[in-house]
Protein backbone atom coordinates (compact mmCIF):
# COMPACT_ATOMS: atom_id res chain seq x y z
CA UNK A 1 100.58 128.02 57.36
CA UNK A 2 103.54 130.01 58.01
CA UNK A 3 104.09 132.54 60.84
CA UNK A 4 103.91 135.48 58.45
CA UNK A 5 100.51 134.09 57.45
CA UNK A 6 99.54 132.79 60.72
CA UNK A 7 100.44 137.64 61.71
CA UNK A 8 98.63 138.77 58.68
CA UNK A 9 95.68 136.86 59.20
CA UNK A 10 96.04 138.08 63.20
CA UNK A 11 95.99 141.71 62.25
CA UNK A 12 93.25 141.04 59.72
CA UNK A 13 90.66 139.93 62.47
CA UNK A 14 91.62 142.79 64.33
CA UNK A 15 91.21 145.16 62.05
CA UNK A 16 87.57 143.61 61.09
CA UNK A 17 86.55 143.61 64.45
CA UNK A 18 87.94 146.98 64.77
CA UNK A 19 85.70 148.11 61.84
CA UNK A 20 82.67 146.26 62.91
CA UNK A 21 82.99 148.56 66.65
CA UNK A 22 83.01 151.68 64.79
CA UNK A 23 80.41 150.18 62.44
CA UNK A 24 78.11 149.28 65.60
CA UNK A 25 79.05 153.16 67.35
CA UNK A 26 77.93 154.92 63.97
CA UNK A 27 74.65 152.62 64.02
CA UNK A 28 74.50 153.76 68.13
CA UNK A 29 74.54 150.36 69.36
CA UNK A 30 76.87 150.78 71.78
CA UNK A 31 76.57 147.54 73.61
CA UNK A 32 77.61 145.74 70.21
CA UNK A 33 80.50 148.30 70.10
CA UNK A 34 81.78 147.33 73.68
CA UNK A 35 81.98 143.75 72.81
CA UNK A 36 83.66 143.98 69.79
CA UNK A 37 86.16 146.46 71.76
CA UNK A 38 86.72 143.75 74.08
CA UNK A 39 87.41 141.09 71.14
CA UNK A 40 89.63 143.84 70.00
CA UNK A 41 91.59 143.93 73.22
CA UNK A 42 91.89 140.29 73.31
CA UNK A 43 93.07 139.69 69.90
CA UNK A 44 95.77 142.25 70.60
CA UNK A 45 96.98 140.98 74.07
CA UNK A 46 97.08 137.75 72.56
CA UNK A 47 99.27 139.21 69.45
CA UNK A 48 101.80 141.25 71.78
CA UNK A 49 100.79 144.54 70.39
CA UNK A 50 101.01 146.32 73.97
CA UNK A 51 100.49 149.65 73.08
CA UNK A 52 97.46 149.57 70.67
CA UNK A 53 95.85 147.32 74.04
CA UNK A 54 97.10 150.62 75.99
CA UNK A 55 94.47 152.82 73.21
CA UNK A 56 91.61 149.90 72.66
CA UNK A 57 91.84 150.15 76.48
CA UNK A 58 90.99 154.02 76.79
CA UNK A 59 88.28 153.27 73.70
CA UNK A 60 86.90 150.60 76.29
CA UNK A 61 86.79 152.94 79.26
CA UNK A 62 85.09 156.02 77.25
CA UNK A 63 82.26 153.58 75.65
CA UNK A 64 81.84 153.00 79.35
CA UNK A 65 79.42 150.33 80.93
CA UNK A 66 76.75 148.32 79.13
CA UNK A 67 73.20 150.34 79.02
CA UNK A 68 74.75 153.41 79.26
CA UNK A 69 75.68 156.66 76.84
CA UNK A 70 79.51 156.41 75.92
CA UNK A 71 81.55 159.72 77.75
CA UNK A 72 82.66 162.49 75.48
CA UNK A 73 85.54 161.72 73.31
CA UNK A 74 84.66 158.05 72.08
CA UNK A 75 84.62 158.89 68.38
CA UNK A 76 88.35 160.45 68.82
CA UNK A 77 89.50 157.44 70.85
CA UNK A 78 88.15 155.03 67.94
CA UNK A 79 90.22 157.01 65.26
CA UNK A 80 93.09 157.05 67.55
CA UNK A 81 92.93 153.02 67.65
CA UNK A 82 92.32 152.91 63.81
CA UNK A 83 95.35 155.24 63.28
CA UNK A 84 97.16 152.93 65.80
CA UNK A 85 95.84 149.60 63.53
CA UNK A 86 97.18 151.18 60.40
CA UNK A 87 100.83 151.77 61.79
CA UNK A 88 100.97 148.51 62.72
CA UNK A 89 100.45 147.16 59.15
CA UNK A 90 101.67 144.24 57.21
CA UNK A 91 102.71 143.64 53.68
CA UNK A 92 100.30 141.71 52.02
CA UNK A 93 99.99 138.12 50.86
């Protein structure tokens, strides 16, 4: 696989799991939200995409602690991420 493949396929998963968080905060499982925030912020460390960790990060905080309700402004630090996800972008396959 090449190392344009190996990126695309990188952002992909992150993307996904990004979905699946937002997914999971609609649904108001917010426990499944935190963990796929912290996939999220894994993937992207281990990609080098600093700032979007900088924004999953804030997501992270504002969902807050498992068992708990997420503080005010979750839902616009989610779109911020997305929004962050899509500028990243690749050209496709």
């Amino acid at each position: 696989m090449s190392t344009r493949e190996t990126r695309v396929l990188e952002i992909a998963e992150i993307v996904r799991d990004a979905a699946a968080m937002n997914d999971a905060a609609l649904d108001r499982d917010f426990d499944e939200a935190r963990f796929r925030v912290r996939l999220v912020i894994d993937k992207l460390e281990v990609a080098g995409l600093h700032a979007a960790v900088e924004v999953a990060l804030r997501v992270a905080s504002l969902l807050g602690q498992p068992g708990t309700e997420p503080r005010p402004g979750y839902g616009e630090a989610m779109l911020t991420l997305a929004s962050t996800l899509d500028d990243i972008g690749f050209d496709p396959l």
